[in-house]
Protein backbone atom coordinates (compact mmCIF):
# COMPACT_ATOMS: atom_id res chain seq x y z
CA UNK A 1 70.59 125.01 34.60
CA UNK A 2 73.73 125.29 36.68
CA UNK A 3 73.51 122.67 39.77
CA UNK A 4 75.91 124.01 42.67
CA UNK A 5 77.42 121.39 45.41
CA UNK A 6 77.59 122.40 48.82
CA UNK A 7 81.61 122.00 50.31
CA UNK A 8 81.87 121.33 53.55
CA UNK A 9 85.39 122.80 54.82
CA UNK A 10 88.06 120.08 56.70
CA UNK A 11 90.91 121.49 59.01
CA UNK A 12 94.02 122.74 57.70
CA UNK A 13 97.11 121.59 59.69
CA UNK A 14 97.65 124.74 60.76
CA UNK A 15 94.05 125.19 62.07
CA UNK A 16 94.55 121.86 63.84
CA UNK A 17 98.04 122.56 65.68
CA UNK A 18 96.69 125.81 66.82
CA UNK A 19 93.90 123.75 68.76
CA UNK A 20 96.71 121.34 69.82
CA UNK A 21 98.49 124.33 71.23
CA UNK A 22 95.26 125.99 73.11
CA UNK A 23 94.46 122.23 74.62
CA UNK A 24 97.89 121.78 75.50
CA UNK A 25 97.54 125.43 77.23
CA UNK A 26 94.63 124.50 78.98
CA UNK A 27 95.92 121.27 80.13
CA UNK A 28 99.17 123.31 81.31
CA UNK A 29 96.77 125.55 83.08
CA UNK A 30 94.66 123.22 85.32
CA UNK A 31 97.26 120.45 86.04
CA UNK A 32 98.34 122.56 88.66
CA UNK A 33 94.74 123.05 90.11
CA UNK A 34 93.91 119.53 90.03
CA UNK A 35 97.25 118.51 91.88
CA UNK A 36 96.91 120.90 94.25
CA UNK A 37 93.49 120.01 95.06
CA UNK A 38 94.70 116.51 95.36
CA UNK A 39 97.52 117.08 97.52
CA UNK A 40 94.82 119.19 100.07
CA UNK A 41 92.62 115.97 99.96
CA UNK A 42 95.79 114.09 100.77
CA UNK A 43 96.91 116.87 103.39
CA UNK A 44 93.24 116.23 105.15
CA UNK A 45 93.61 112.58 104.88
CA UNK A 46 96.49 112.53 107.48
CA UNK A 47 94.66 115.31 109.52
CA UNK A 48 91.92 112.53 110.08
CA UNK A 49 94.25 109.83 110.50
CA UNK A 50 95.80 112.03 113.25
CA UNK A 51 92.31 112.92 115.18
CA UNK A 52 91.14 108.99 114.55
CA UNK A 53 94.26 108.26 116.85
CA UNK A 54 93.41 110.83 119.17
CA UNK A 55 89.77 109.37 119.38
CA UNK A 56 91.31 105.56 119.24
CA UNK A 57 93.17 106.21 122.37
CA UNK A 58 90.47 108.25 124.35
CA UNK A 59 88.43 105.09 123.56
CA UNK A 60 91.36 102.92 124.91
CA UNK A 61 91.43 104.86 128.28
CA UNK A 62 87.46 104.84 128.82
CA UNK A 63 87.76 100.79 128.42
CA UNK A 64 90.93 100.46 130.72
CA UNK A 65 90.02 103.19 133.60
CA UNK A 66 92.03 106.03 131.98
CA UNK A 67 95.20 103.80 130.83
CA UNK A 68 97.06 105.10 127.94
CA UNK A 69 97.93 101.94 125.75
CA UNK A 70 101.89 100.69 126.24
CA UNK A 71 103.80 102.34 123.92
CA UNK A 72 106.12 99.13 122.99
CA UNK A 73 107.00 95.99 124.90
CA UNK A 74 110.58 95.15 124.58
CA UNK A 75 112.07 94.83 121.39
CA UNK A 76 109.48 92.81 119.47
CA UNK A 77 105.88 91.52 121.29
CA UNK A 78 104.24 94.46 119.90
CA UNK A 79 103.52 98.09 119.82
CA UNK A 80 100.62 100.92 120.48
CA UNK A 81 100.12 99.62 116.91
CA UNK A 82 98.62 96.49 117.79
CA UNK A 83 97.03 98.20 120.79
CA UNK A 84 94.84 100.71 119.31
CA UNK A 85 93.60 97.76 116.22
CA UNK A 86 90.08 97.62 117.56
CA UNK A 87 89.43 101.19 117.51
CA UNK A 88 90.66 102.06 114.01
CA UNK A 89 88.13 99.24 112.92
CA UNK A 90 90.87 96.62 112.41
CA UNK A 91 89.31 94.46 115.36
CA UNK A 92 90.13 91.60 112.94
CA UNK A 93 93.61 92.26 112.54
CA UNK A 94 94.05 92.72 116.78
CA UNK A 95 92.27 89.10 117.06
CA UNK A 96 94.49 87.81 115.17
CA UNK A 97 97.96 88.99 116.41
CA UNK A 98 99.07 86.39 119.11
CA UNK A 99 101.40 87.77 122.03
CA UNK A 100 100.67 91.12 122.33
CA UNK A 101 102.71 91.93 125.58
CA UNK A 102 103.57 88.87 126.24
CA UNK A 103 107.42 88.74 128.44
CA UNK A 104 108.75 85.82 130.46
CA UNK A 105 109.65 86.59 134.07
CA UNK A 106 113.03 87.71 132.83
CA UNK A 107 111.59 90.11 131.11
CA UNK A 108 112.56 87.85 127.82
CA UNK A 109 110.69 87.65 124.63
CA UNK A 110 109.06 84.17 123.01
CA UNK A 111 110.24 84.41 119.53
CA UNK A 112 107.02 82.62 118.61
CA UNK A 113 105.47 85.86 119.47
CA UNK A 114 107.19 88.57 118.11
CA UNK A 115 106.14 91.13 115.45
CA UNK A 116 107.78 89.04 112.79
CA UNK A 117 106.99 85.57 113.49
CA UNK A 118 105.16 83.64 111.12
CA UNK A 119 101.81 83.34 113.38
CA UNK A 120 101.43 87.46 113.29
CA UNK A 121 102.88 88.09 109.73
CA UNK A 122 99.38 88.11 108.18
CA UNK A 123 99.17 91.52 110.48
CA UNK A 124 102.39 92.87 110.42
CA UNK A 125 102.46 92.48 106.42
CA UNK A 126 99.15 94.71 106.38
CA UNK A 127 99.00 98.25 105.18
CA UNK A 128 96.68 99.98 107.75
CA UNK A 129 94.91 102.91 106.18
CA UNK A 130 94.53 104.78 109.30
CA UNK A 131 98.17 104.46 110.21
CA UNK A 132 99.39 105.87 106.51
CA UNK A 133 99.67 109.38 105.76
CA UNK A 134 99.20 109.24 101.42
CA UNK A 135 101.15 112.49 101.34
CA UNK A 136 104.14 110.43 101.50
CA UNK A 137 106.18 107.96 99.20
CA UNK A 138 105.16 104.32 99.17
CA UNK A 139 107.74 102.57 100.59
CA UNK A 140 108.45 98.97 99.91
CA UNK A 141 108.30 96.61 103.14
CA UNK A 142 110.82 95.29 105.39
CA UNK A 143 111.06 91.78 104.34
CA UNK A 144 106.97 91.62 104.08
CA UNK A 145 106.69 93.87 107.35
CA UNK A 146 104.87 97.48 106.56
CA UNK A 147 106.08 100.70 107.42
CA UNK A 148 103.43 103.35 108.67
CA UNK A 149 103.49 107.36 109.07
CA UNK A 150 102.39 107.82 112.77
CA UNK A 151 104.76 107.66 115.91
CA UNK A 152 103.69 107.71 119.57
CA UNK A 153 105.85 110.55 122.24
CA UNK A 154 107.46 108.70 124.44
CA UNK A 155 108.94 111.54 125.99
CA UNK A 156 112.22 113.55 126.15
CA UNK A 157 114.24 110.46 128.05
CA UNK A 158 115.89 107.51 126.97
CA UNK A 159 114.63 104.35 125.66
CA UNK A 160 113.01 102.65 128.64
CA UNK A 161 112.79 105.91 130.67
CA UNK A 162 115.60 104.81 132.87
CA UNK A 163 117.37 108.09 132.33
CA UNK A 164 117.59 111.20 131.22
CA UNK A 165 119.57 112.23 128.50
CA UNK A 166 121.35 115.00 127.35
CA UNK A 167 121.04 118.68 128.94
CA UNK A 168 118.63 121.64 128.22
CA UNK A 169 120.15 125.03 127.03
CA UNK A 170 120.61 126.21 130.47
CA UNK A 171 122.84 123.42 131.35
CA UNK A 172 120.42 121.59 133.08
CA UNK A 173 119.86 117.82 132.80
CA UNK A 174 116.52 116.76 130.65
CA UNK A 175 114.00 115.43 132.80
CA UNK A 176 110.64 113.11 131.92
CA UNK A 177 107.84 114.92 130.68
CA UNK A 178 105.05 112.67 131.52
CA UNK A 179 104.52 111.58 128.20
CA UNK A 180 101.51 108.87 127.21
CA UNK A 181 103.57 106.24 126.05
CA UNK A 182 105.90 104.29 127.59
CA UNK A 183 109.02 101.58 126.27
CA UNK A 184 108.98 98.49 128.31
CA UNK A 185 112.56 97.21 127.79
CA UNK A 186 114.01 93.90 128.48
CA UNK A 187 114.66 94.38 132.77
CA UNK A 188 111.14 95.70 133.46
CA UNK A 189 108.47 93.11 132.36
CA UNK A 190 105.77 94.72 134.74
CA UNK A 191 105.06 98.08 132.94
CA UNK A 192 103.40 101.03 135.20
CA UNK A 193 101.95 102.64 132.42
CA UNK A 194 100.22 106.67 131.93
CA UNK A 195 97.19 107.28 132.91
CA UNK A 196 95.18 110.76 131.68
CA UNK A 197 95.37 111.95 135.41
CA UNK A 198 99.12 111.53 135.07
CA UNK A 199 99.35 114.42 132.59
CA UNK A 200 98.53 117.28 134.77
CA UNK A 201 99.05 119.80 132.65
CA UNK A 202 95.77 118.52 130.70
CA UNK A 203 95.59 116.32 127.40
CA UNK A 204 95.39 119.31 125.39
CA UNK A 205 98.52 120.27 126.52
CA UNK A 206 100.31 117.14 125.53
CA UNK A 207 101.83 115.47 122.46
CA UNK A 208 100.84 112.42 122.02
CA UNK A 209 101.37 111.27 117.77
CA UNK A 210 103.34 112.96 115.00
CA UNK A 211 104.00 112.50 111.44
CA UNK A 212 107.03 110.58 109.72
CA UNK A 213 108.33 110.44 106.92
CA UNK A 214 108.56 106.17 106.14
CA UNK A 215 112.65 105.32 106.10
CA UNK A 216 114.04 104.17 103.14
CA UNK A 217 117.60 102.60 102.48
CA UNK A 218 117.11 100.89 105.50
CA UNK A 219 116.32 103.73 107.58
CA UNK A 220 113.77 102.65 110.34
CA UNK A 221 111.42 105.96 110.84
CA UNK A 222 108.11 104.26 110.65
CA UNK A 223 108.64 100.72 110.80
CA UNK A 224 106.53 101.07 113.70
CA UNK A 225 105.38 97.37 114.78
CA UNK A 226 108.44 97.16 115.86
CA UNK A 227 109.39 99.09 119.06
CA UNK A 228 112.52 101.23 117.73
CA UNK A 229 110.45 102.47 114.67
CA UNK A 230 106.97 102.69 116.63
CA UNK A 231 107.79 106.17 118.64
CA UNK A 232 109.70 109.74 118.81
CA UNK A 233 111.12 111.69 121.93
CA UNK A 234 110.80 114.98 122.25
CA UNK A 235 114.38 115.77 122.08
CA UNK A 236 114.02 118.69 120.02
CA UNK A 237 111.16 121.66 120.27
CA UNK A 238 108.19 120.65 117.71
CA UNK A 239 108.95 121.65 114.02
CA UNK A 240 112.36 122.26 114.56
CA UNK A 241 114.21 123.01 111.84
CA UNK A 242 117.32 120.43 113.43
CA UNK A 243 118.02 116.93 111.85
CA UNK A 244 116.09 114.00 113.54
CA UNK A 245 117.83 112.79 116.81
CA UNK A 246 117.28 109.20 116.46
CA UNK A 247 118.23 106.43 119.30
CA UNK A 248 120.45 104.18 117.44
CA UNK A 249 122.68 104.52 114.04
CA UNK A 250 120.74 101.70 112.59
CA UNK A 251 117.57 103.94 112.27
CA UNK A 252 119.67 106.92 110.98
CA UNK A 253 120.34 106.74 107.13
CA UNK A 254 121.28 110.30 105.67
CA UNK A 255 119.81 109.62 101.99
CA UNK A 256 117.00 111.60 100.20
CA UNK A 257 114.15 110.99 100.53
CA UNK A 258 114.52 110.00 104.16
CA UNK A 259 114.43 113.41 106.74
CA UNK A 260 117.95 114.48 107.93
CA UNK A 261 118.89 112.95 110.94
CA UNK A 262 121.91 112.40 113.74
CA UNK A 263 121.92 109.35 115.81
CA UNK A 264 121.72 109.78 119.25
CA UNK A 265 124.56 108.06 120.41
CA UNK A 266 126.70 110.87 117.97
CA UNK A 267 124.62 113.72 119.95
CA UNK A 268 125.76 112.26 123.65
């Protein structure tokens, strides 16, 4: 009586690295899919953070008769940033910052107050979801201050409003768009800001945030609790295909990954 054993039948190596190969295929396949599905959900994520700052500062005006939130006060005692805190649920945070538009009569600045000082660091060192776009590179802070990816329109003037700059193509000097932000600089410490029945060619007419791309190198796009990094003009047409025109040289640092730009001043 013959007793038979049943085999049972491992892999050969080549059986296994074909499997290898069609995994690896597959994986090849649907890494694509997956990051472009991620980059949508990142793509939407800033599309929110955009309308919540269109709702935060409809909010604002109901609570302040129709006032648009100060763009920036001076150099340093705080931006829309800190203005709009309590409507992107960082009520907290706003309670906390001391000095929020705070000038002397001269129009001067207590240094106890400004964006950097150590009382408001615990605010200015925060990463604010709503302000941060996660399409873009994380960028290390400034010291321990944050950079952010959304910049109020101050307009097509220069800083302050006091004048226009620059001409249009027909020759003609620029002249102030009634924008919804406004600079406060150092000789005006009594700010008339924008109300919604100053825009008369209706809100849904008007700019009022955009997107940046956080400076790097020491470039200053997005270092916006601070009033240089905290806004754009509408120098240029929207989505032009021109460098950035920014202010000063100091924000202006030609180095990928930052956007191209030309300082201002090298524009006059």
């Amino acid at each position: 009586m013959f007793v038979t054993k049943s085999l049972k039948r491992a892999f050969t190596l080549v059986e296994l690295l074909v499997v290898i190969a069609i995994i690896g295929v597959l994986v090849a396949l649907l890494l694509p899919a997956v990051q472009m599905a991620r980059e949508a959900a990142r793509r939407s994520q800033c599309s929110n953070n955009l309308k919540q700052l269109g709702l935060g500062v409809t909010q604002y005006a109901d609570t302040f008769r129709g006032a648009f939130p100060v763009g920036s006060y001076a150099c340093c005692s705080g931006t829309w940033q800190v203005a709009l805190l309590p409507y992107v649920e960082q009520k907290a945070l706003f309670d906390q910052y001391k000095g929020h538009g705070q000038l002397s009569a001269s129009g001067e600045i207590d240094v106890n107050f400004r964006y950097s000082a150590s009382v408001n660091v615990p605010v200015t060192s925060t990463l604010i979801k709503a302000f941060t776009c996660p399409s873009d590179n994380k960028v290390a802070p400034r010291g321990t201050i944050t950079f952010h990816n959304y910049v109020a329109n101050h307009g097509n003037t220069a800083l302050g409003r006091k004048t226009p700059h620059g001409v249009r193509t027909d020759g003609q000097p620029n002249t102030f768009g009634k924008a919804p932000f406004i600079a406060v600089s150092n000789s005006n410490s009594t700010p008339q800001v924008m109300k919604i029945s100053d825009l008369t060619d209706g809100l849904s007419s008007t700019m009022a945030f955009s997107e940046t791309i956080k400076g790097q190198y020491g470039d200053l796009r997005g270092f916006g609790w601070w009033q240089g990094g905290s806004h754009y003009e509408a120098f240029l047409a929207p989505n032009s295909n021109q460098p950035d025109v920014t202010e000063q040289d100091i924000y202006c640092i030609n180095q990928r990954p930052n956007a191209p730009c030309a300082p201002r001043m090298a524009r006059s």
